[in-house]
C-alpha atoms as a PDB file:
ATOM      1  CA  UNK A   1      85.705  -2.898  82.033  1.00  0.00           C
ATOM      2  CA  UNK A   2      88.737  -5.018  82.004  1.00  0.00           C
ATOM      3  CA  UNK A   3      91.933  -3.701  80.727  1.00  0.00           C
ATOM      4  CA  UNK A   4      92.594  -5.351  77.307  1.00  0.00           C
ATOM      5  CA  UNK A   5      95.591  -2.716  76.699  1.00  0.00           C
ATOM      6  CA  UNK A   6      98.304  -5.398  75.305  1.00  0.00           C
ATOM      7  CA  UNK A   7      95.444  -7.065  73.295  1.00  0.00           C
ATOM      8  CA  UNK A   8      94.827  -3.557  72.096  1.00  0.00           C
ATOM      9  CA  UNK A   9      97.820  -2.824  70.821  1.00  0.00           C
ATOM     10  CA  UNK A  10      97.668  -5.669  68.579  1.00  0.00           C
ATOM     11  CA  UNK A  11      94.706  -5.122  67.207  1.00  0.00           C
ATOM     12  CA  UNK A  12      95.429  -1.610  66.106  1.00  0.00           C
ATOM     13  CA  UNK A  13      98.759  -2.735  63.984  1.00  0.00           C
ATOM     14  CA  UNK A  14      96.398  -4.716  61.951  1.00  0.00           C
ATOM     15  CA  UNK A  15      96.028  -3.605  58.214  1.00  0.00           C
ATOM     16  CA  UNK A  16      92.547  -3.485  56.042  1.00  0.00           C
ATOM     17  CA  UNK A  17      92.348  -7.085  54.946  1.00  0.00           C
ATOM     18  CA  UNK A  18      90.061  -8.680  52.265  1.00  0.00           C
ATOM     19  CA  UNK A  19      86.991  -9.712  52.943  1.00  0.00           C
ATOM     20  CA  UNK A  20      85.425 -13.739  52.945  1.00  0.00           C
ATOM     21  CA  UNK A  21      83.568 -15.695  55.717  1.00  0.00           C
ATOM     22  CA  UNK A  22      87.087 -17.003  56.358  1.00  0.00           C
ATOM     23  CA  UNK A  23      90.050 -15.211  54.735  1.00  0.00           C
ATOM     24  CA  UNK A  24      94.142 -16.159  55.107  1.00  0.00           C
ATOM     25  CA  UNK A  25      97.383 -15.667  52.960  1.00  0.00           C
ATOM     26  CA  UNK A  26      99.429 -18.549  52.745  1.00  0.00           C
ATOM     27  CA  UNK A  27      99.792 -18.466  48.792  1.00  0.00           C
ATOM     28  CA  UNK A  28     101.979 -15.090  49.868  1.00  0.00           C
ATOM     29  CA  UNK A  29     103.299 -15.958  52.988  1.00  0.00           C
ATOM     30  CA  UNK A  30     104.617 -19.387  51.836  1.00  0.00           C
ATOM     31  CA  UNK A  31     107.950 -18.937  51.298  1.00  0.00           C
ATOM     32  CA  UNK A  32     108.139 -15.490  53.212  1.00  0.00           C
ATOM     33  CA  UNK A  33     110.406 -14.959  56.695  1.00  0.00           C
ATOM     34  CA  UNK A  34     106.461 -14.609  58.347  1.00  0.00           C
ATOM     35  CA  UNK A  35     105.812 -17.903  58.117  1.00  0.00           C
ATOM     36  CA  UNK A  36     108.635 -19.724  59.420  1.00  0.00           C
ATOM     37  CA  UNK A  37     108.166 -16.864  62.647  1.00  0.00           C
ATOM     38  CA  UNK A  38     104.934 -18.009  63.172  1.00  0.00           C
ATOM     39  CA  UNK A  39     105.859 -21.634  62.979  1.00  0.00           C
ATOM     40  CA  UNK A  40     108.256 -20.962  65.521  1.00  0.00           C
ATOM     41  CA  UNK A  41     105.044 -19.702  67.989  1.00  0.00           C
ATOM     42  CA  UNK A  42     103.071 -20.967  70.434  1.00  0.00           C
ATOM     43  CA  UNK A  43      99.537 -19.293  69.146  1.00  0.00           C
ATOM     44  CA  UNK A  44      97.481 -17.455  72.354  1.00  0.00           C
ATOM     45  CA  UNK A  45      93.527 -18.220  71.944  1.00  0.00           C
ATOM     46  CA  UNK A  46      91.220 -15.607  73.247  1.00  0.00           C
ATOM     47  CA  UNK A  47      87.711 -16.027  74.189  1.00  0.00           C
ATOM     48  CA  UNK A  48      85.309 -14.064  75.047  1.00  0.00           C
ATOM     49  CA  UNK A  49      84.541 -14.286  79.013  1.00  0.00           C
ATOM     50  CA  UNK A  50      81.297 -16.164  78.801  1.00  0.00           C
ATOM     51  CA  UNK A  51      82.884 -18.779  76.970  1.00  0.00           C
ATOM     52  CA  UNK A  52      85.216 -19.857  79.135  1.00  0.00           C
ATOM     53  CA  UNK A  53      82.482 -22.160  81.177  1.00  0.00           C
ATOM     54  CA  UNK A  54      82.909 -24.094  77.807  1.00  0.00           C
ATOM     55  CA  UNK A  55      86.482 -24.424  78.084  1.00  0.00           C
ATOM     56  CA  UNK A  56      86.765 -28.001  77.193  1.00  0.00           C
ATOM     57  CA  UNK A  57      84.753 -28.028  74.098  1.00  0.00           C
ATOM     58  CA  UNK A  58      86.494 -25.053  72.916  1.00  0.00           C
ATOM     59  CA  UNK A  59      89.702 -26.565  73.849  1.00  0.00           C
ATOM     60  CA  UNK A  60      88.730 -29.799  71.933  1.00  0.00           C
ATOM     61  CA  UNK A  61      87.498 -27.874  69.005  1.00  0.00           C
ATOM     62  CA  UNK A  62      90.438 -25.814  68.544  1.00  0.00           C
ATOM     63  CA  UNK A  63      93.242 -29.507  69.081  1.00  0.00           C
ATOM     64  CA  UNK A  64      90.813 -30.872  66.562  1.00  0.00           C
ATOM     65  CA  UNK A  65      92.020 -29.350  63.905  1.00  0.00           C
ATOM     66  CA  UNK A  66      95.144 -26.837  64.753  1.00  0.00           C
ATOM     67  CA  UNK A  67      98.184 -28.673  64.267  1.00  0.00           C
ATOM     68  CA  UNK A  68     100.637 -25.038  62.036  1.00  0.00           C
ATOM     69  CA  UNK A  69     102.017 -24.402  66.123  1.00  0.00           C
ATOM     70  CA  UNK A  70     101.574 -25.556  69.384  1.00  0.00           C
ATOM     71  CA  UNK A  71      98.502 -23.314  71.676  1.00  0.00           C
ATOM     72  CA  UNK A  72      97.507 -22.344  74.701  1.00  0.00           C
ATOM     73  CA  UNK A  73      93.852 -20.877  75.689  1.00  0.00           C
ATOM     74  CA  UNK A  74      94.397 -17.490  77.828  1.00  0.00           C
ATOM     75  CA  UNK A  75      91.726 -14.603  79.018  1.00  0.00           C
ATOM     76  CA  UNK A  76      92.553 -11.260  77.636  1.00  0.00           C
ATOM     77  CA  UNK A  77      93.562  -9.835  80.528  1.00  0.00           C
ATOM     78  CA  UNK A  78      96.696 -12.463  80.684  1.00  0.00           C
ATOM     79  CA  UNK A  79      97.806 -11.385  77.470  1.00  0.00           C
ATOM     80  CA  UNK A  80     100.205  -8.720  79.962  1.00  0.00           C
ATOM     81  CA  UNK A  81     102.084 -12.025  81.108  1.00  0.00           C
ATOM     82  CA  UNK A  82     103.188 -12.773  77.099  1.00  0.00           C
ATOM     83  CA  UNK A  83     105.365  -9.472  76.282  1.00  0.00           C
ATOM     84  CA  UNK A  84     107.631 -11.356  74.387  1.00  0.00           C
ATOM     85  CA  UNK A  85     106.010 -11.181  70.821  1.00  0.00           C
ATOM     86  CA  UNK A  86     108.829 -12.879  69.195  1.00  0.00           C
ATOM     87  CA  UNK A  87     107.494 -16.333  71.249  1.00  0.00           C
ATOM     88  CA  UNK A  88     103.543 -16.012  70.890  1.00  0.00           C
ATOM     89  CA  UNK A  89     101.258 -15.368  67.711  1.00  0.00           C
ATOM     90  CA  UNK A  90      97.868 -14.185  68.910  1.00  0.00           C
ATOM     91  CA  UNK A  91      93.961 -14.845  67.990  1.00  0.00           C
ATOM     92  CA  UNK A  92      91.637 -12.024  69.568  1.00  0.00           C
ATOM     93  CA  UNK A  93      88.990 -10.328  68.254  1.00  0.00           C
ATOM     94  CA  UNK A  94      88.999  -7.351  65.923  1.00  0.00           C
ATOM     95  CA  UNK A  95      87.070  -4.661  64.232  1.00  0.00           C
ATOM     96  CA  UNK A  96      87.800  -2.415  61.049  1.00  0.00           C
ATOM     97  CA  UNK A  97      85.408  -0.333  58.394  1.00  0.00           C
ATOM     98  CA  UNK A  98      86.490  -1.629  54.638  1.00  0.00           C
ATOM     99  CA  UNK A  99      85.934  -0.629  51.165  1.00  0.00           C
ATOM    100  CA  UNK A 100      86.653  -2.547  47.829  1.00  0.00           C
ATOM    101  CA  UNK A 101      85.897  -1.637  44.226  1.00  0.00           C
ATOM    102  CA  UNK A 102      83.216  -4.191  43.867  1.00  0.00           C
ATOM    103  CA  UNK A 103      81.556  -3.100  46.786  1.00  0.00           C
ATOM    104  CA  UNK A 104      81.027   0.241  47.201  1.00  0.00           C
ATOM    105  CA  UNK A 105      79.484   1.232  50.300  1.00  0.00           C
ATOM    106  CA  UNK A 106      80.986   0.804  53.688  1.00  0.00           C
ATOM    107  CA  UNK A 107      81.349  -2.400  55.765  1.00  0.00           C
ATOM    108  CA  UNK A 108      81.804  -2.884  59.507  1.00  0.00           C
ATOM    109  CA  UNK A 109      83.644  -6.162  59.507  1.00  0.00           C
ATOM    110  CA  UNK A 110      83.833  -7.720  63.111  1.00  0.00           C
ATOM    111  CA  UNK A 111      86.221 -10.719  63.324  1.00  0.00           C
ATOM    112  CA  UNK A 112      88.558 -13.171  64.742  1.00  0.00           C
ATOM    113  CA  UNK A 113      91.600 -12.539  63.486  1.00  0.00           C
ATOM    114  CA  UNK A 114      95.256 -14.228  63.954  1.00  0.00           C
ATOM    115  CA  UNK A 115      98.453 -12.000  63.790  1.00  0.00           C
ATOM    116  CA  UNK A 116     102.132 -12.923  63.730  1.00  0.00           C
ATOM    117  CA  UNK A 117     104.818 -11.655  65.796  1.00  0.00           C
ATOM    118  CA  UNK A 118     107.700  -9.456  64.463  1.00  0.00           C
ATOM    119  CA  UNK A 119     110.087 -11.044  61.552  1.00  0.00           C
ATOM    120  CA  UNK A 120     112.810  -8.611  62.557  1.00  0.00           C
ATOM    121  CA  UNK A 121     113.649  -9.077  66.596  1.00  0.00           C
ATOM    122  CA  UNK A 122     112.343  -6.447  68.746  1.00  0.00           C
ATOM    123  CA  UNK A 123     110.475  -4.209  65.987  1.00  0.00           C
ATOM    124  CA  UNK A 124     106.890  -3.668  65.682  1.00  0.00           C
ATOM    125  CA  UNK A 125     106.588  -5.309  62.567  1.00  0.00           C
ATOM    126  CA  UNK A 126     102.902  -7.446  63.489  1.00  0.00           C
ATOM    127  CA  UNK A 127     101.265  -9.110  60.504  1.00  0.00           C
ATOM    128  CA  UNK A 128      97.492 -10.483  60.251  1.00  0.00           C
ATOM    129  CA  UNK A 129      97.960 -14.168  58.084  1.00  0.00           C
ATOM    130  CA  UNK A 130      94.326 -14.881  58.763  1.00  0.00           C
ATOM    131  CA  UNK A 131      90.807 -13.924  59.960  1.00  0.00           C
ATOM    132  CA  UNK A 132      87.008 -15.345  60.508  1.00  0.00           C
ATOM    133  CA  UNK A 133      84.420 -12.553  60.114  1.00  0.00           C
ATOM    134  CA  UNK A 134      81.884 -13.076  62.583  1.00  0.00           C
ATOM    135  CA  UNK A 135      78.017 -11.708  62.003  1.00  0.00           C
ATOM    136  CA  UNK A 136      77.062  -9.923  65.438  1.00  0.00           C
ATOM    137  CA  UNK A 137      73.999  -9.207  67.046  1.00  0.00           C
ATOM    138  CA  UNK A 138      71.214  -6.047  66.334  1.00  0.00           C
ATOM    139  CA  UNK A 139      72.790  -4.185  69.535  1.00  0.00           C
ATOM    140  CA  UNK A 140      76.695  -5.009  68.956  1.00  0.00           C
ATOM    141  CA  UNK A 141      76.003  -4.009  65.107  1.00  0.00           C
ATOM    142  CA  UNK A 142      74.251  -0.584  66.256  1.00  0.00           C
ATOM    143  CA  UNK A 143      76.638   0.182  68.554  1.00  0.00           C
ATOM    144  CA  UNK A 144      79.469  -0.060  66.618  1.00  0.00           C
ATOM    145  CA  UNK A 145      77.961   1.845  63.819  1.00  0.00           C
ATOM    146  CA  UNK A 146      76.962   4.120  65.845  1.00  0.00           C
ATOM    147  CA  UNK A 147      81.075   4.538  67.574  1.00  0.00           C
ATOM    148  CA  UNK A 148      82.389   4.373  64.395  1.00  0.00           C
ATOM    149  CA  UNK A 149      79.964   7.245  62.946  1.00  0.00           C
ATOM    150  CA  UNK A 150      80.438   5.807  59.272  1.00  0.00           C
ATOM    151  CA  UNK A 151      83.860   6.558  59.589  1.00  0.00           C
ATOM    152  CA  UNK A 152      86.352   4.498  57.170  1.00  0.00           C
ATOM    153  CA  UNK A 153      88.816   4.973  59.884  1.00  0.00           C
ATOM    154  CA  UNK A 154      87.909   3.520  63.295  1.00  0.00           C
ATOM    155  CA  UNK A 155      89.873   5.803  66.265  1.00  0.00           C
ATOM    156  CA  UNK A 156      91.757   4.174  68.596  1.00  0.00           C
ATOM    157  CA  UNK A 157      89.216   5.037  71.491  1.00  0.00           C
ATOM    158  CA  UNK A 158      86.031   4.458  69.992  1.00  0.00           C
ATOM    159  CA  UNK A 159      87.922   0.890  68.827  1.00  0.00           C
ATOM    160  CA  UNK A 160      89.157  -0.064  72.331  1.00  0.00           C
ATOM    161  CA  UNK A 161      85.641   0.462  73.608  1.00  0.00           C
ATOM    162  CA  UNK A 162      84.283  -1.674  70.942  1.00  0.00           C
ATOM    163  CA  UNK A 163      86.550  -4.690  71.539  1.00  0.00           C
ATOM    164  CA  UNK A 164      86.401  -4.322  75.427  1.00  0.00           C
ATOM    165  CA  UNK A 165      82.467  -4.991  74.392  1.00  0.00           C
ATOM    166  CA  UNK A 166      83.203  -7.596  72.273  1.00  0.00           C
ATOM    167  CA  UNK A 167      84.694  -9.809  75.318  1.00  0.00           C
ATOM    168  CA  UNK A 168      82.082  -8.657  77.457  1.00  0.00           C
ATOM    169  CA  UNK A 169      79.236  -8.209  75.860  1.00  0.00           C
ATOM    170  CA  UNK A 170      78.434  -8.910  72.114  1.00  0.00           C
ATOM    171  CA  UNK A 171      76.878 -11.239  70.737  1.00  0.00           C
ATOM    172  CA  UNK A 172      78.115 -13.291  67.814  1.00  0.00           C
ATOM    173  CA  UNK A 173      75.502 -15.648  65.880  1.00  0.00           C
ATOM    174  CA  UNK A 174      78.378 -17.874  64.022  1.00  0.00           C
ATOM    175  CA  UNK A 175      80.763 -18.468  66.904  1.00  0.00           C
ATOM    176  CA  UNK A 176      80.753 -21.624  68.982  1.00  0.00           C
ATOM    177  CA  UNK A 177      83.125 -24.415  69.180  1.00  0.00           C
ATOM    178  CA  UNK A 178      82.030 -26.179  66.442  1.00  0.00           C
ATOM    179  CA  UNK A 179      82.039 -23.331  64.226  1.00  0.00           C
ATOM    180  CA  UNK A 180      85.275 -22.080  65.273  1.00  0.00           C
ATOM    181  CA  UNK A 181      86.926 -26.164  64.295  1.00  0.00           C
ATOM    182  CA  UNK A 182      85.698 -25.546  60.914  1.00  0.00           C
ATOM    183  CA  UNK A 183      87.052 -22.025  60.502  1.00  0.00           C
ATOM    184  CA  UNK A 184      90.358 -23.160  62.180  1.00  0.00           C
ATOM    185  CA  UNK A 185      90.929 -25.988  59.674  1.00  0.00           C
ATOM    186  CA  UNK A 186      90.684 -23.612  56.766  1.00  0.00           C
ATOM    187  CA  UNK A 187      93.022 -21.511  58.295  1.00  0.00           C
ATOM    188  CA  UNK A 188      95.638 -23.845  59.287  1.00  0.00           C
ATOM    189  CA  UNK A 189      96.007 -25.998  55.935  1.00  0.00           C
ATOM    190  CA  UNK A 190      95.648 -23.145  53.930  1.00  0.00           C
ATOM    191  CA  UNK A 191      98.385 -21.020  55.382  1.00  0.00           C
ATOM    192  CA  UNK A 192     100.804 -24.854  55.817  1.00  0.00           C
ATOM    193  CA  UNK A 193      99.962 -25.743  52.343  1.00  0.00           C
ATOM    194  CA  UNK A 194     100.714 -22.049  50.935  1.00  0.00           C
ATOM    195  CA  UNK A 195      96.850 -21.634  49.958  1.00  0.00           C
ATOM    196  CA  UNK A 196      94.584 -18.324  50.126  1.00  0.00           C
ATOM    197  CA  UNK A 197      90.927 -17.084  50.437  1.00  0.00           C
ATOM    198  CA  UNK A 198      90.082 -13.493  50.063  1.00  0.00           C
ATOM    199  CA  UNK A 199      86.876 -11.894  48.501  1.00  0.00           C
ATOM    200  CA  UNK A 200      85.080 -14.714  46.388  1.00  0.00           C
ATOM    201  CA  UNK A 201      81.523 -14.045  45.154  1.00  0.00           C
ATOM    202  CA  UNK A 202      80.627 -17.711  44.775  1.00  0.00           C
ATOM    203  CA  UNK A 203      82.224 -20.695  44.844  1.00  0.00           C
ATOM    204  CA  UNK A 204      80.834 -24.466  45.348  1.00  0.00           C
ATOM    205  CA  UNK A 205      82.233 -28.234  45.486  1.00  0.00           C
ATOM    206  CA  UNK A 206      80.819 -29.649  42.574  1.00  0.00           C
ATOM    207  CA  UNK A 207      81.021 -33.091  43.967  1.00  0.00           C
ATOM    208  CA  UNK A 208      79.847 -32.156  47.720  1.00  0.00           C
ATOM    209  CA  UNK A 209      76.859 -29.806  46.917  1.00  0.00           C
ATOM    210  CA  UNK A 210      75.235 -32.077  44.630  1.00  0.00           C
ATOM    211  CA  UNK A 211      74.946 -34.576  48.015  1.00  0.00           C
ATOM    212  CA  UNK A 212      72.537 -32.523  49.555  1.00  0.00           C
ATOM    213  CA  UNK A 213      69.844 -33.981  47.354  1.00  0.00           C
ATOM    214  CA  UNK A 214      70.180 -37.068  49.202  1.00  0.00           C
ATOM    215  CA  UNK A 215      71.673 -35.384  52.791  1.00  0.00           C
ATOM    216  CA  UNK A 216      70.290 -33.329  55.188  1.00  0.00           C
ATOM    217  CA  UNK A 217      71.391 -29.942  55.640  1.00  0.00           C
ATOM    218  CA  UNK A 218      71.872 -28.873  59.389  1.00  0.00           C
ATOM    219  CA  UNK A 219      70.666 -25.169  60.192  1.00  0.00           C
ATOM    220  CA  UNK A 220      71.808 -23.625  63.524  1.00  0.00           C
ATOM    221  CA  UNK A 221      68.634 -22.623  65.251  1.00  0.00           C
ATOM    222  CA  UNK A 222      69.632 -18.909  64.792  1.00  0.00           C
ATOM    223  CA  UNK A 223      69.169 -18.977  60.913  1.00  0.00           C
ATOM    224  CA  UNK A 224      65.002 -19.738  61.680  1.00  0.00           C
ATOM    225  CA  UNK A 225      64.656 -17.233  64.610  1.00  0.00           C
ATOM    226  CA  UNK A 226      65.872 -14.618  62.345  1.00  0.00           C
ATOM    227  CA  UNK A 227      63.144 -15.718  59.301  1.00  0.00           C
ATOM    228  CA  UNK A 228      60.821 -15.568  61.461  1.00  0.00           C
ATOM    229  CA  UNK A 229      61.584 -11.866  63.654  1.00  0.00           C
ATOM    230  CA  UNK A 230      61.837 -10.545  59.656  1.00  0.00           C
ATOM    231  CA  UNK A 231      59.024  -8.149  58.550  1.00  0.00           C
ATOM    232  CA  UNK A 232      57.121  -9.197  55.085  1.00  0.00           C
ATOM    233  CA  UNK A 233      58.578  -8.254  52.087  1.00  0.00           C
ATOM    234  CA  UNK A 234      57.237  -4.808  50.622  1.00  0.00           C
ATOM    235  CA  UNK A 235      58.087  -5.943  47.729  1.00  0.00           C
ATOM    236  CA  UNK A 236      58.450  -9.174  45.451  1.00  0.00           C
ATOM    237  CA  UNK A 237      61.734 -10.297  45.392  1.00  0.00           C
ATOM    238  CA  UNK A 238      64.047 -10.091  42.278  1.00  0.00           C
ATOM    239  CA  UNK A 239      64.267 -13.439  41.828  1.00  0.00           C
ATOM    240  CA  UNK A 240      61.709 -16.209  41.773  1.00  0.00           C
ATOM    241  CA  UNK A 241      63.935 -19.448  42.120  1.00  0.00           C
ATOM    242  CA  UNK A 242      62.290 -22.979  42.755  1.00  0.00           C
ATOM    243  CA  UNK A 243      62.068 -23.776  45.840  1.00  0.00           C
ATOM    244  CA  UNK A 244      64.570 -25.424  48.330  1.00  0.00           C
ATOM    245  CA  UNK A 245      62.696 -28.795  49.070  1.00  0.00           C
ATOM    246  CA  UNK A 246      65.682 -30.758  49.996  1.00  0.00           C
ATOM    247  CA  UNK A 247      65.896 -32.278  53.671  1.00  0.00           C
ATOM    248  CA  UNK A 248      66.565 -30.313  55.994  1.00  0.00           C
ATOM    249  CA  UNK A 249      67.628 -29.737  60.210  1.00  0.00           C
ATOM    250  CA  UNK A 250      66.993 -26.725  62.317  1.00  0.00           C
ATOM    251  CA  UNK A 251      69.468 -27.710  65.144  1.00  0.00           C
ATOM    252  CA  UNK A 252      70.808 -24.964  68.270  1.00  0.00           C
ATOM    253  CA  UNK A 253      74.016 -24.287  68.304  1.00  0.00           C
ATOM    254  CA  UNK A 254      74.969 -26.457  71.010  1.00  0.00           C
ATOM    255  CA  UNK A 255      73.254 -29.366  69.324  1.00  0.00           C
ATOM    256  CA  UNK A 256      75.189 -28.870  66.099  1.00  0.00           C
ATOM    257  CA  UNK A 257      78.150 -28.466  68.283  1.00  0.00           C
ATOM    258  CA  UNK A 258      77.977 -31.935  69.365  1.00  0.00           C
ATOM    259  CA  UNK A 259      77.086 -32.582  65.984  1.00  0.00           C
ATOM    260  CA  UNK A 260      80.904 -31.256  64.425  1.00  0.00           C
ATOM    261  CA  UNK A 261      82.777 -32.428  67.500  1.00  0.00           C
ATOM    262  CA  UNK A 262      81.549 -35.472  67.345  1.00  0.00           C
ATOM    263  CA  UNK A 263      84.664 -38.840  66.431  1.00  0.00           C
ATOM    264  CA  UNK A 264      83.942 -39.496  62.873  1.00  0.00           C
ATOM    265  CA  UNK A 265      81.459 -36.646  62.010  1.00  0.00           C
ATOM    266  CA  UNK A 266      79.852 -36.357  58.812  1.00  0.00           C
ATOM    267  CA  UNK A 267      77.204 -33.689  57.862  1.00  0.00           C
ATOM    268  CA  UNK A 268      76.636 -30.386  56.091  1.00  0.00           C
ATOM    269  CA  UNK A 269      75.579 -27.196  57.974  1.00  0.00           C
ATOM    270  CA  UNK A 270      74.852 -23.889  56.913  1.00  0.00           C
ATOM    271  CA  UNK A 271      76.470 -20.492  58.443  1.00  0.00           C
ATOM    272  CA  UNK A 272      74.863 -17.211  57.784  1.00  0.00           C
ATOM    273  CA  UNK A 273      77.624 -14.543  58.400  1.00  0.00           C
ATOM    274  CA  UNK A 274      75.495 -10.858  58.346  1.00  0.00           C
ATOM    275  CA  UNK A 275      77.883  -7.770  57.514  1.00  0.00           C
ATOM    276  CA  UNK A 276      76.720  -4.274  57.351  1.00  0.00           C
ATOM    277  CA  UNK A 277      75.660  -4.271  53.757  1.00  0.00           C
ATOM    278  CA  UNK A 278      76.245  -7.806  52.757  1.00  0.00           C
ATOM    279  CA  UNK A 279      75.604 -11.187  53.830  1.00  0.00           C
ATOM    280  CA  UNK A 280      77.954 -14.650  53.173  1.00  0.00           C
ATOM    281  CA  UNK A 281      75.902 -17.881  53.153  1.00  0.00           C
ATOM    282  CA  UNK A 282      78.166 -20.826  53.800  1.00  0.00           C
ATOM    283  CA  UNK A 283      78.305 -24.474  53.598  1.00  0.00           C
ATOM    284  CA  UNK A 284      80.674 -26.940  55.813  1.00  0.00           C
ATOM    285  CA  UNK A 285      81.136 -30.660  55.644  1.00  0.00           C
ATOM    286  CA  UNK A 286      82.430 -31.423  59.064  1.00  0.00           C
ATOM    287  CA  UNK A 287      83.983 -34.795  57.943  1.00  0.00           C
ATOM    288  CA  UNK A 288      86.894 -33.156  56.965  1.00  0.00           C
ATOM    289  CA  UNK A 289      86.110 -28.818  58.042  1.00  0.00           C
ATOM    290  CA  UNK A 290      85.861 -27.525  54.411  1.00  0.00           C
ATOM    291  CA  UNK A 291      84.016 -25.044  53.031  1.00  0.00           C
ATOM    292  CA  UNK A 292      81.753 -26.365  50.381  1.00  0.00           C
ATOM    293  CA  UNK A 293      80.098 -23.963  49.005  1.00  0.00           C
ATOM    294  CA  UNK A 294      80.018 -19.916  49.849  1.00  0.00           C
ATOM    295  CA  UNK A 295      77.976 -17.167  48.662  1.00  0.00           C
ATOM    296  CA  UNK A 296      78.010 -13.191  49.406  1.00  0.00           C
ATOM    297  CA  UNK A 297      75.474 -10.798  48.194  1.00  0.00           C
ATOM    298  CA  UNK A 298      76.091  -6.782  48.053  1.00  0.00           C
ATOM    299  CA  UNK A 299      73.678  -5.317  49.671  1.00  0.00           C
ATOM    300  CA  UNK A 300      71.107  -7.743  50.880  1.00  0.00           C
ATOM    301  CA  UNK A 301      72.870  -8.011  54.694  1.00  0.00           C
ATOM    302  CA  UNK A 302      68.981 -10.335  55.923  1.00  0.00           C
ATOM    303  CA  UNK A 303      68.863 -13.750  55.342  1.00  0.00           C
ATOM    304  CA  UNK A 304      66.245 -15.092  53.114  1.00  0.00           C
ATOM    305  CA  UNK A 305      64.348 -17.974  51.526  1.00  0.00           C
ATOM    306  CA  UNK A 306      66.047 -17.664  48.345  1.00  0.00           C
ATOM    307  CA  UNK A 307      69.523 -17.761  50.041  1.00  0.00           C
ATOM    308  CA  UNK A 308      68.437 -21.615  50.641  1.00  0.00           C
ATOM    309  CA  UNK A 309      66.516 -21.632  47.023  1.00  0.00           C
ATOM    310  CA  UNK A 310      69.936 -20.451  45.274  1.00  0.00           C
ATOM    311  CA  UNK A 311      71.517 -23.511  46.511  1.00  0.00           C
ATOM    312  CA  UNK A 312      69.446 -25.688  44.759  1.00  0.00           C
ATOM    313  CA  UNK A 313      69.291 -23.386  41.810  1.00  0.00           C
ATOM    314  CA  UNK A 314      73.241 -24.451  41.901  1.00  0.00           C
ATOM    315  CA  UNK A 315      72.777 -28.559  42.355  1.00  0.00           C
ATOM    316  CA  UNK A 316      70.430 -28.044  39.251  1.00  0.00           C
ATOM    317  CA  UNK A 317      73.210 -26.081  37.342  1.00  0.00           C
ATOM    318  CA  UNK A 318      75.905 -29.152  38.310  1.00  0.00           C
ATOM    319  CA  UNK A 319      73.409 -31.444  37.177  1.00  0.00           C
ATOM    320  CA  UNK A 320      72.888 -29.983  34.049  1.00  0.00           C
ATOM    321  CA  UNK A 321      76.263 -29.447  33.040  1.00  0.00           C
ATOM    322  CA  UNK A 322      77.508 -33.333  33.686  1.00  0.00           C
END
């Protein structure tokens, strides 16, 4: 396995964040000494090693939209070459177990997650402004519950085995370059317009969502290979909601890719972020990378019909209510 033992050490000076597909703090940060340090940073990208025979396209996603610092795409194991922290903020992958009061049982949370270098020179002081939670694979999920042994703590071995995987290894459904543009642009004007994302239930463009009566909806291929692997239900579900009839486009993820990337894009897709014990069903409009419309549900982690039904059950409620 390759040494990842600088990229290590950041990741275990990270603190239990909130939890959201994508999650940052510039509402607190705003007019905070972190800030201005991480404006003064060139911001290291990490990949995981596959993904580096997409260089380009990750390199076009990410000047697409990240304008907060200047950046510079680097393998893990370079991260030795940067020592300097009070020059480089860092993206790299990430794993913690979380709580919260709404949510009590335990959550594996696997993510992408930027940190900031030291506001006082040459302490240790390393904050995380932002992160993506990404929804991994059957065997990365298993495995890491397995490490972690339902532990709220993760230890600092069983953690640098897991992220050494996570480079190697793992498979994440919502990461591409396309995805990652839209989860940078959240990122980036909310932490240079003082904004922040944490834990929200629901939340929906009443304007946007509405469109998707007349729009189609683009679904990353994933989304249908995992309806279909499902088992039937044993039992009805809890809600009977009308059913999603709408347009819609079951596209891979290098086809929607192309899709987001694209000069003047304009379309809605879906992202289906699977956590331990919860799911969050998301919405982007790639014209301008926002987040449309998000919903997470305590413990139903699958993705379902009615997770495409409840959208419509929301253009119906917009409709009613104008």
């Amino acid at each position: 396995m390759r040494k990842l033992w600088l990229l290590l050490a950041l990741v275990f000076a990270f603190g239990k964040v909130a939890e959201a597909q994508v999650t940052y703090y510039g509402k607190e940060l705003f007019n905070s000494q972190k800030l201005q340090v991480l404006q003064q940073t060139t911001t290291l990208f990490t990949l995981q090693y596959k993904n580096y025979q997409d260089l380009q396209q990750f390199d076009e996603a990410i000047k697409k939209v990240w304008t907060i610092t200047p950046y510079k795409i680097i393998k893990p194991e370079e991260l030795s070459k940067y020592q300097t922290a009070e020059q480089y903020s860092f993206f790299s992958f990430d794993t913690f177990n979380t709580k919260t009061d709404e949510i009590l049982t335990s959550n594996i949370i696997y993510s992408l997650a930027l940190v900031t270098p030291s506001d006082v020179p040459k302490k240790n002081n390393i904050y995380t402004l932002a992160y993506v939670t990404l929804s991994p694979d059957l065997y990365t999920g298993i495995n890491a519950q397995q490490h972690s042994g339902g532990k709220e703590e993760i230890s600092r071995s069983v953690k640098r085995n897991l992220v050494g995987d996570f480079y190697n290894s793992s498979i994440f459904f919502n990461w591409s370059p396309g995805f990652l543009s839209g989860y940078l642009k959240q990122i980036n004007d909310g932490l240079l317009y003082g904004q922040s994302r944490s834990l929200d239930f629901q939340f929906y463009n009443k304007i946007r969502v509405p469109e998707l009566t007349k729009e189609t909806l683009y679904v990353p291929e994933y989304i249908r290979q995992l309806f279909s692997a499902q088992q039937p239900a044993s039992s009805p579900s809890d809600e009977k909601l009308e059913q999603y009839n709408y347009k819609l486009k079951f596209v891979t993820s290098q086809q929607l890719d192309s899709l987001i990337l694209a000069p003047q894009s304009n379309l809605k897709y879906l992202i289906y972020t699977r956590r331990t014990n919860d799911k969050i069903i998301s919405i982007y409009d790639s014209k301008d990378n926002q987040i449309i419309y998000q919903m997470l549900s305590p413990g139903k982690p699958d993705v379902e019909m009615n997770d495409l039904n409840k959208i419509k059950q929301v253009i119906k409620s917009i409709a009613s209510n104008q």
